[in-house]
Protein backbone atom coordinates (compact mmCIF):
# COMPACT_ATOMS: atom_id res chain seq x y z
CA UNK A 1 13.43 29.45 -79.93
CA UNK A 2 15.14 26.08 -79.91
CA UNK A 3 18.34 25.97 -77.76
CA UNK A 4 20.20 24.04 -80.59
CA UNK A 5 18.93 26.88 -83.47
CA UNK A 6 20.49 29.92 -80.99
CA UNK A 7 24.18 27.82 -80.25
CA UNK A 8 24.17 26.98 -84.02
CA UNK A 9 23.47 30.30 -85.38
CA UNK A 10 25.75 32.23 -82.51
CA UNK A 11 28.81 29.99 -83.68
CA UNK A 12 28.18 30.06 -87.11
CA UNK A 13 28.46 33.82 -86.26
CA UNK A 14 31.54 33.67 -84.89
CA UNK A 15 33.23 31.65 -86.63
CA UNK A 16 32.96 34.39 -90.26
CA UNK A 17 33.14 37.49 -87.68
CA UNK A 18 35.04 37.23 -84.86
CA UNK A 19 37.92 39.12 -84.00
CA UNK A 20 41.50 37.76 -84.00
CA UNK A 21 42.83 38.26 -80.70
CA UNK A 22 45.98 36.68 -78.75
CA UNK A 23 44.23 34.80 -76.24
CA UNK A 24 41.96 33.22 -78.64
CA UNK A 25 45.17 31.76 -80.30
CA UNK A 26 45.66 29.53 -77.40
CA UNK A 27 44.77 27.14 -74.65
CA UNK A 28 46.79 28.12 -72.15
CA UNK A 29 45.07 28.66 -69.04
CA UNK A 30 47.47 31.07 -67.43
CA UNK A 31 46.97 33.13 -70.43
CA UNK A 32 42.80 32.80 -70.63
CA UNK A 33 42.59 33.78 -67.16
CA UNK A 34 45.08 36.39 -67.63
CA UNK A 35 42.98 37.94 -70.50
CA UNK A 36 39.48 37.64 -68.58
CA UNK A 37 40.48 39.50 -65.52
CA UNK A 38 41.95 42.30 -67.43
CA UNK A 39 39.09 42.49 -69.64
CA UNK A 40 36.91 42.78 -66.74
CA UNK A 41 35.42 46.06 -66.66
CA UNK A 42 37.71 47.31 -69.46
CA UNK A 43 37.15 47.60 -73.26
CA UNK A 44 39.05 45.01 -75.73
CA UNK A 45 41.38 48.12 -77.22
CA UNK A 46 42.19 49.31 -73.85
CA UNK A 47 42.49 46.08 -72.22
CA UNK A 48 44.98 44.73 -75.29
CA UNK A 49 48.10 46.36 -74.52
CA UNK A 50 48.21 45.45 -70.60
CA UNK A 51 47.49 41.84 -71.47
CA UNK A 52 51.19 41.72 -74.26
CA UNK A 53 53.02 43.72 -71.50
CA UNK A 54 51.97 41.01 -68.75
CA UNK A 55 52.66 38.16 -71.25
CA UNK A 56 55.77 39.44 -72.01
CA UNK A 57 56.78 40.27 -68.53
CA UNK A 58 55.44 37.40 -66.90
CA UNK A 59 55.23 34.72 -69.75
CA UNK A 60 54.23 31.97 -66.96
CA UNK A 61 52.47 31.82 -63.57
CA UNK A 62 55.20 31.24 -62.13
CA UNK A 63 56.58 34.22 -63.14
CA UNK A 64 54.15 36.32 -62.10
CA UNK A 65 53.85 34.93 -58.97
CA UNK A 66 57.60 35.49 -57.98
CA UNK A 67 56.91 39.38 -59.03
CA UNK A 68 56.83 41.95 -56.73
CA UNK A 69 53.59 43.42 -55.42
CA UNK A 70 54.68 46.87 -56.74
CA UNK A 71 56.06 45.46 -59.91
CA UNK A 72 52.45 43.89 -60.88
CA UNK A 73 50.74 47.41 -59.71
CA UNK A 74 53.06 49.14 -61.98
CA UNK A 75 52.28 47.07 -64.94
CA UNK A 76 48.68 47.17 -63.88
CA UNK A 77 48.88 51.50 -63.77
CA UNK A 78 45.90 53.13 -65.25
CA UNK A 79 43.23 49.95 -65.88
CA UNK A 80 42.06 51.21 -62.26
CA UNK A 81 40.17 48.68 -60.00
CA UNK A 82 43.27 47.62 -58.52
CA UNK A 83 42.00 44.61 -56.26
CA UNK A 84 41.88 42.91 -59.38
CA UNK A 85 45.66 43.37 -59.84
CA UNK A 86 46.58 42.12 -56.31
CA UNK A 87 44.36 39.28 -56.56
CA UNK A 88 45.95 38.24 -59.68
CA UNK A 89 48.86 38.41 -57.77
CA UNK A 90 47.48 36.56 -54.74
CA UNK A 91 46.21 33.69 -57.25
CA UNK A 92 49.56 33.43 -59.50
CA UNK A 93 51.30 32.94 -55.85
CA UNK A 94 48.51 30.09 -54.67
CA UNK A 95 48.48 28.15 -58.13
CA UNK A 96 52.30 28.64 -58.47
CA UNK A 97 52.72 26.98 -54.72
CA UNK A 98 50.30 24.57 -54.51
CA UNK A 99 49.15 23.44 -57.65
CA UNK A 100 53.04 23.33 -59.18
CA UNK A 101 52.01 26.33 -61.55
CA UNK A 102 49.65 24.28 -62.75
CA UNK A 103 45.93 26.15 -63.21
CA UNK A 104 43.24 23.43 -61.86
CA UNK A 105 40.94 22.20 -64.97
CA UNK A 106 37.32 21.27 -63.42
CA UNK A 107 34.93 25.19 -62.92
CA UNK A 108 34.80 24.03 -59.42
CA UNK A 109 38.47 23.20 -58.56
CA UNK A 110 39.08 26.63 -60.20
CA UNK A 111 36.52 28.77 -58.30
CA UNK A 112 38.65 27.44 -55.19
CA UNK A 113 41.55 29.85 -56.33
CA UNK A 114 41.04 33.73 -54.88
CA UNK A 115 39.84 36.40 -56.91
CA UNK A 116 38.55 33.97 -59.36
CA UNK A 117 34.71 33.42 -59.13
CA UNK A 118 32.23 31.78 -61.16
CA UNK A 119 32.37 33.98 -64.35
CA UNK A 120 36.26 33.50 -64.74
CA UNK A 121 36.06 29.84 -64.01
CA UNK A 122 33.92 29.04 -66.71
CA UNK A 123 35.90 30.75 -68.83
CA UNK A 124 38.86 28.75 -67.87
CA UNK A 125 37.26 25.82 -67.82
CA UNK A 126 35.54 25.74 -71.06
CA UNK A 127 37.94 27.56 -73.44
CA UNK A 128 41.32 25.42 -72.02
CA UNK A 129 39.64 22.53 -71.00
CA UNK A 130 35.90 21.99 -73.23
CA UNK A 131 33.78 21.90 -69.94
CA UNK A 132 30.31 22.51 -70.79
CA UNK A 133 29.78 25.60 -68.34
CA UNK A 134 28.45 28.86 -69.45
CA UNK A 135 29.90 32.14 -68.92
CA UNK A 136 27.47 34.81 -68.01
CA UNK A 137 28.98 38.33 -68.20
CA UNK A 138 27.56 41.74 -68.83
CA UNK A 139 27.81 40.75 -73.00
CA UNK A 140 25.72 37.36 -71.97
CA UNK A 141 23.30 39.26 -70.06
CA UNK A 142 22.23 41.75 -72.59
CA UNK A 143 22.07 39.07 -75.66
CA UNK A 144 19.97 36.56 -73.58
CA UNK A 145 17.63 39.22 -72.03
CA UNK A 146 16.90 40.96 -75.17
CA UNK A 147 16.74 38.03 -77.25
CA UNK A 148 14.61 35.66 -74.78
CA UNK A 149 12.50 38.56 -73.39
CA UNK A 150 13.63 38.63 -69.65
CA UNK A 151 13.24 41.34 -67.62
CA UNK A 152 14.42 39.93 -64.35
CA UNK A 153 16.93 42.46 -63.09
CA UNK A 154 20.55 41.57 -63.74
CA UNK A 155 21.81 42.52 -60.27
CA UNK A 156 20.04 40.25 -58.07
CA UNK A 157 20.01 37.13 -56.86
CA UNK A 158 17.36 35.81 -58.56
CA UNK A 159 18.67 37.21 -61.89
CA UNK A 160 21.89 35.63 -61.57
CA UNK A 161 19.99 32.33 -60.93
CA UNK A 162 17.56 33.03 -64.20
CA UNK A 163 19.84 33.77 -66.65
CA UNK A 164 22.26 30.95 -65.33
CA UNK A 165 20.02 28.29 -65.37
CA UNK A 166 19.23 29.70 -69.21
CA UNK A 167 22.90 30.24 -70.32
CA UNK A 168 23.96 25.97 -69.23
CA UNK A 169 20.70 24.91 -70.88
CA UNK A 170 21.88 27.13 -74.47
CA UNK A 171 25.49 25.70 -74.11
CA UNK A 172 26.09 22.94 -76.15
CA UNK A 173 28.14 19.65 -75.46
CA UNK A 174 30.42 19.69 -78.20
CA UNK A 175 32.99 23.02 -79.02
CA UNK A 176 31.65 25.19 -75.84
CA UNK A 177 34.78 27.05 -76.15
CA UNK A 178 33.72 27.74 -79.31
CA UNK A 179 29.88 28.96 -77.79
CA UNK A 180 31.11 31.08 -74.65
CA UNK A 181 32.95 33.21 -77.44
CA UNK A 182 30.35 33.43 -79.38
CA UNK A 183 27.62 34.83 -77.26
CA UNK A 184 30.54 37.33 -75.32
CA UNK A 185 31.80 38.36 -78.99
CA UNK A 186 28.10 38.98 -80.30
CA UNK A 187 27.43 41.18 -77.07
CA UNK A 188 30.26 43.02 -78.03
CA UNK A 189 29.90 43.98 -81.49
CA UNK A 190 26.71 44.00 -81.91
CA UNK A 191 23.93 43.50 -79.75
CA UNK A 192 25.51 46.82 -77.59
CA UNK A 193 24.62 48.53 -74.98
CA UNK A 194 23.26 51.46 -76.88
CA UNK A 195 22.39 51.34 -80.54
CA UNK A 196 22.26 47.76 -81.31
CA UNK A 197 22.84 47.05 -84.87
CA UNK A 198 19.28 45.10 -85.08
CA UNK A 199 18.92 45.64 -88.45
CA UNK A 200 21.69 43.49 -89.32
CA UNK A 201 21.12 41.48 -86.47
CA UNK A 202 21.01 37.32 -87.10
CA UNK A 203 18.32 37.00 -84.41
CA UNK A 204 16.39 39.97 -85.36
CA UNK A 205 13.04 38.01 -86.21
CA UNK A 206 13.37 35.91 -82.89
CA UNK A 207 14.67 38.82 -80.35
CA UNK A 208 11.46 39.71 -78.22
CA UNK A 209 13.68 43.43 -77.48
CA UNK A 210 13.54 44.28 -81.76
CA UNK A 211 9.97 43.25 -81.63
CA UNK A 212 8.68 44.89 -79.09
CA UNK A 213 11.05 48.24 -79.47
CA UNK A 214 12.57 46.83 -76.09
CA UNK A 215 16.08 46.85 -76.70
CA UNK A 216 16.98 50.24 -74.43
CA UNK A 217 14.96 49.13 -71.77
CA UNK A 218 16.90 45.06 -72.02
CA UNK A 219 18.63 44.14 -69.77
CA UNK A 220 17.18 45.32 -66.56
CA UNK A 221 18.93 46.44 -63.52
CA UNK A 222 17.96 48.11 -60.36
CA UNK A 223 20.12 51.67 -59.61
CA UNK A 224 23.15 51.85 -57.09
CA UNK A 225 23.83 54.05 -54.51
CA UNK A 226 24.49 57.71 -56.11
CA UNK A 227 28.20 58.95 -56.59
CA UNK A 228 29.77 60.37 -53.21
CA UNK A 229 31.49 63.36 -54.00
CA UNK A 230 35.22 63.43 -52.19
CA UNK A 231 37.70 66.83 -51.97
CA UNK A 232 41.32 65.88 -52.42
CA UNK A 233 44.23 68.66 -51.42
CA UNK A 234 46.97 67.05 -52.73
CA UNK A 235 50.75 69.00 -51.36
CA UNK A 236 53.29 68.08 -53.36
CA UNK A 237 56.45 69.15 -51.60
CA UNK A 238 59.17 69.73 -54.32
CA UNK A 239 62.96 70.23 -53.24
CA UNK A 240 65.15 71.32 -55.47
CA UNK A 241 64.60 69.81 -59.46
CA UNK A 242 64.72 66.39 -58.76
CA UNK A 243 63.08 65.33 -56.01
CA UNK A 244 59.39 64.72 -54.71
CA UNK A 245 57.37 64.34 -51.71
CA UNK A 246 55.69 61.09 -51.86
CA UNK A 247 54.08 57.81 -49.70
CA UNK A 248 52.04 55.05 -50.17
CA UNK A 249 48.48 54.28 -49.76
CA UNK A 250 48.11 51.73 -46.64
CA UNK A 251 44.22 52.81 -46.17
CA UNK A 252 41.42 50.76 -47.26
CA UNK A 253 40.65 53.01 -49.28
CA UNK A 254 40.67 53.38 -53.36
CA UNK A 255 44.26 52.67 -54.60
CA UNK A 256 45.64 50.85 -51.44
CA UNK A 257 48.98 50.26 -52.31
CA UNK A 258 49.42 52.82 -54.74
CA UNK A 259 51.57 55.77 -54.06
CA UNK A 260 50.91 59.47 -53.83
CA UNK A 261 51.17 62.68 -52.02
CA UNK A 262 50.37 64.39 -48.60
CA UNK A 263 46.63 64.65 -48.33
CA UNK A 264 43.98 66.88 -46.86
CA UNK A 265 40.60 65.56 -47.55
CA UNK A 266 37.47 67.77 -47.00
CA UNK A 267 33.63 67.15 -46.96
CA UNK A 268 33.28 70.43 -49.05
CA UNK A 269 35.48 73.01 -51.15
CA UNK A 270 37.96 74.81 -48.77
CA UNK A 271 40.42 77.67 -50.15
CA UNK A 272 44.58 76.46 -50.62
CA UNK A 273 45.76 78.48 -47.56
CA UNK A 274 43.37 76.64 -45.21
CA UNK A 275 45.15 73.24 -46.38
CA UNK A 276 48.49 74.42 -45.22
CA UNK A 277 47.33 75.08 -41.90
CA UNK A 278 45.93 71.29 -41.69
CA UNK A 279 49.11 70.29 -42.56
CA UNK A 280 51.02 70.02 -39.41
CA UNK A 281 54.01 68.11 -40.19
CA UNK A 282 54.78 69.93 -43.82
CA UNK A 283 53.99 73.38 -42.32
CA UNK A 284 58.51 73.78 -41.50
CA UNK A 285 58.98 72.94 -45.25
CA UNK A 286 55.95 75.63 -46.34
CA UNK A 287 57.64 78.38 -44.19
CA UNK A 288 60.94 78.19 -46.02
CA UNK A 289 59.41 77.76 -49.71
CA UNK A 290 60.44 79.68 -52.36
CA UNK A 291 57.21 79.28 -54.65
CA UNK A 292 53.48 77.78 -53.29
CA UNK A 293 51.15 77.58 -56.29
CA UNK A 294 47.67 75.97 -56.61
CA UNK A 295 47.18 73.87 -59.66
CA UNK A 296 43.19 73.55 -61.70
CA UNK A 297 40.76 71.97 -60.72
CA UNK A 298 41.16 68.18 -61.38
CA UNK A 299 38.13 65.97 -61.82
CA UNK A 300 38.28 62.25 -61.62
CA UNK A 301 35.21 59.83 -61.89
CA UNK A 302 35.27 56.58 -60.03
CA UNK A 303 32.45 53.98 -59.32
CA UNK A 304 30.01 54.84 -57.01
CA UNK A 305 32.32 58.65 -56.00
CA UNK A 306 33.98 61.53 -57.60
CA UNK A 307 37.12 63.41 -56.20
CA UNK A 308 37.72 67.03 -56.63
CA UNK A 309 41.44 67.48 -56.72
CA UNK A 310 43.83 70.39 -56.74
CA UNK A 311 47.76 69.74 -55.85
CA UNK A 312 49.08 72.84 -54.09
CA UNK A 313 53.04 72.61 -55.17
CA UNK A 314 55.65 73.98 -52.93
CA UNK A 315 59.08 74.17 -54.01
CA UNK A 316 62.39 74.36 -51.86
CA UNK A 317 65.65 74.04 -52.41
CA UNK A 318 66.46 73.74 -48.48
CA UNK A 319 67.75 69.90 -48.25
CA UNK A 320 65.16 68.52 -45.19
CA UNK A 321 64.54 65.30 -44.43
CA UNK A 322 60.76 63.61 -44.46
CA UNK A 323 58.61 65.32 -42.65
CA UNK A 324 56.66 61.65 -41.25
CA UNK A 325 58.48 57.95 -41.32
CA UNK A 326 55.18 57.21 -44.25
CA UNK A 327 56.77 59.87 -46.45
CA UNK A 328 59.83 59.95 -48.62
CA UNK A 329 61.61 61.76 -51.17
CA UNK A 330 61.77 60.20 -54.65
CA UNK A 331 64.03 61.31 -57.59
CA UNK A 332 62.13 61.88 -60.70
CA UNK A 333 62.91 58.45 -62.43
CA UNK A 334 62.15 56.66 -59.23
CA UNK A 335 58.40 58.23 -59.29
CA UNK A 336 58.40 57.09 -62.87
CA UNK A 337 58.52 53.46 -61.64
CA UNK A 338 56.16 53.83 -58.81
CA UNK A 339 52.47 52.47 -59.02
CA UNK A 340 50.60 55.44 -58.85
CA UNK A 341 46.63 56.46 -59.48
CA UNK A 342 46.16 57.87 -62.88
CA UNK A 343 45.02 60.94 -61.16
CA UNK A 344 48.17 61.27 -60.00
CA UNK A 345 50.17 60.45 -63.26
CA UNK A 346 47.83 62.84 -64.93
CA UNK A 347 49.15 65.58 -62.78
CA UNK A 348 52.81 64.73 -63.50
CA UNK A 349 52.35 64.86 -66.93
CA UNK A 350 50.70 68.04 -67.24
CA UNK A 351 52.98 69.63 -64.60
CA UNK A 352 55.75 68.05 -67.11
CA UNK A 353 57.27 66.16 -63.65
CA UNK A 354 57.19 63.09 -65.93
C-alpha cells in the first residue's frame, strides 16, 4: 500500500469520526503530556475524569510541581500504576525548575525529562509542536501489524525497531498532529483488540489480517511471566468510632507511598487466629478488644500477581497509643484524604468506614 494512500485515508478518517475530547482542544504541552500519561494503560472513559480533576487542580506545571507528593497520589487514587503518578510529579518539578515551566519542544530534548520516554515524546512533540515523529502505542501496533501483515512480536527489541522504522516512514510532513491521532483513534474504535469492526473497516480490502482471517492472531507478542499469587492479612485496629490504625507504604513494593494497614503476608492461606499471633506489636491492643471479626475474602488482580486479602477488624475503645513509630491513628475524614490502594478504599466502603 502506498504510505501517502494509508496517512490520507487515516486522516480523512479522523477528521468525520473522531471523538471530541479536552486535550484535543489544545496545544498546550503541559496538558498533552498530562493526558498521555494518564491514558497510559487506562481506557478514555476512565482516564477522562482524572485528567479535569488534575487540570483543574493543577491548571499549570508549575502548579503541579509545587504539589505535595501525597496530594498528587490522592488525585491519582484508583488509576493504579502509581510510578506513573510520582514521575509526573518528578517531571512537573524538573521542567518547572529548570526549563522555567516551560515543556522542551524537539522529541529528543523531551525524552531528557524522567518518566517521559519515546512514546510520550512524540506525542508532545508532534501534537504541540508539528514534529514529524510517530507515536507507536499499543493502538499503533495493532493497526500497522494487521494492516501491513507483520508478525514480528510487539515486545521485543526487534519489534519495537520494525514497527518504528514503519510508523516515521507512514507519517507525513505536513499536519502529523493530525496523523498520530488518527492511527491511535482508529486503534481505538475500531480496529480493537477483539472483534474488529472489519466489515466497516476503511482498509478492509488492503489489511493482510481481514484477508487472511488473521486479525486475532495480529499483533503478536510473546507471554510474560505467569501471575504470582500473594496472601494479604490486613489488621485494622479500630478504637473507639473514629479512629483507625494506619501507615504508609515505604517498601518497594506495589503502592509505595500509599497508605494502609498492619500486614501479615503469607506464601499460602493461613486461618485469622494464626495472624494475631504474628502480630507482635498489636497483640496488647488484641487482648483488650471488645470485637475481632474476619471480613470475605477480597480478590484483587494486578499485573503480573494477585493478592488474596481478608482485613481482620479489631475494635477498642481503650485510648493506646501506636503500637510502632510507622503506625498512626487517623480520624475518619483524615483517612478520607489519604492516598490509599483501591483495595483498601474498597474495604472502607463496604465496611461503610468511608
Amino acid at each position: 500500500m502506498d504510505k501517502r494512500y494509508f496517512s490520507d485515508k487515516i486522516v480523512e478518517w479522523y477528521q468525520e469520526n473522531r471523538r471530541m475530547l479536552p486535550w484535543r482542544q489544545t496545544k498546550d504541552p503541559y496538558k498533552i503530556w498530562l493526558s498521555e500519561v494518564i491514558l497510559q494503560q487506562t481506557r478514555v472513559n476512565q482516564g477522562l475524569p482524572y485528567y479535569l480533576r488534575f487540570t483543574e487542580t493543577f491548571p499549570t506545571v508549575t502548579a503541579l510541581a509545587n504539589a505535595s507528593e501525597q496530594e498528587v497520589l490522592r488525585l491519582w487514587q484508583g488509576l493504579g500504576y502509581y510510578s506513573r503518578a510520582r514521575n509526573l510529579h518528578k517531571c512537573a518539578k524538573v521542567v518547572s525548575k529548570d526549563h522555567h515551566g516551560t515543556f522542551p519542544k524537539t522529541f529528543e530534548e523531551l525524552k531528557k525529562l524522567p518518566g517521559i520516554g519515546e512514546y510520550t515524546a512524540a506525542a508532545i512533540a508532534s501534537i504541540a509542536h508539528y514534529e514529524a515523529v510517530a507515536v507507536v502505542d499499543g493502538n499503533v501496533f495493532r493497526v500497522l501489524s494487521r494492516i501491513f501483515g507483520i508478525d514480528t512480536p510487539i515486545n521485543t527489541t526487534e519489534g519495537k525497531k520494525v514497527f518504528a522504522e514503519l510508523a516515521n516512514k507512514l507519517i507525513p510532513e505536513t499536519s502529523p498532529d493530525i496523523y498520530n491521532q488518527a492511527v491511535m483513534e482508529f486503534g481505538a474504535m475500531y480496529c480493537v483488540p477483539k472483534n474488529p469492526l472489519c466489515a466497516e473497516c476503511i482498509f478492509k480490502t488492503q489489511c493482510t489480517a481481514y484477508e487472511k482471517g488473521l486479525q486475532n492472531l495480529l499483533p503478536v507478542k510473546i507471554k510474560g511471566k505467569e501471575s504470582r499469587k500473594r496472601y494479604f492479612y490486613y489488621v485494622v485496629i479500630q478504637k473507639g468510632e473514629n479512629s483507625l490504625l494506619m501507615k504508609k507504604r515505604v517498601e518497594k513494593d506495589i503502592w509505595f507511598g500509599l497508605y494502609d494497614f498492619p500486614l501479615i503476608e503469607s506464601t499460602k492461606p493461613i486461618r485469622a487466629d494464626k495472624v494475631i499471633e504474628k502480630t507482635t506489636a498489636l497483640y496488647p491492643i488484641y487482648r483488650v478488644s471488645e470485637s475481632v471479626t474476619v471480613s470475605d475474602l477480597y480478590k484483587h488482580v494486578l499485573t503480573h500477581q494477585t493478592i488474596f486479602c481478608k482485613f481482620i477488624i479489631i475494635k477498642t475503645s481503650r485510648n493506646m497509643p501506636a503500637p510502632e513509630k510507622s503506625m498512626k491513628f487517623y480520624s475518619l475524614s483524615k483517612v478520607g484524604d489519604l492516598p490509599k490502594p483501591v483495595l483498601i478504599s474498597k474495604f472502607l466502603k463496604k465496611s461503610y468506614l468511608l
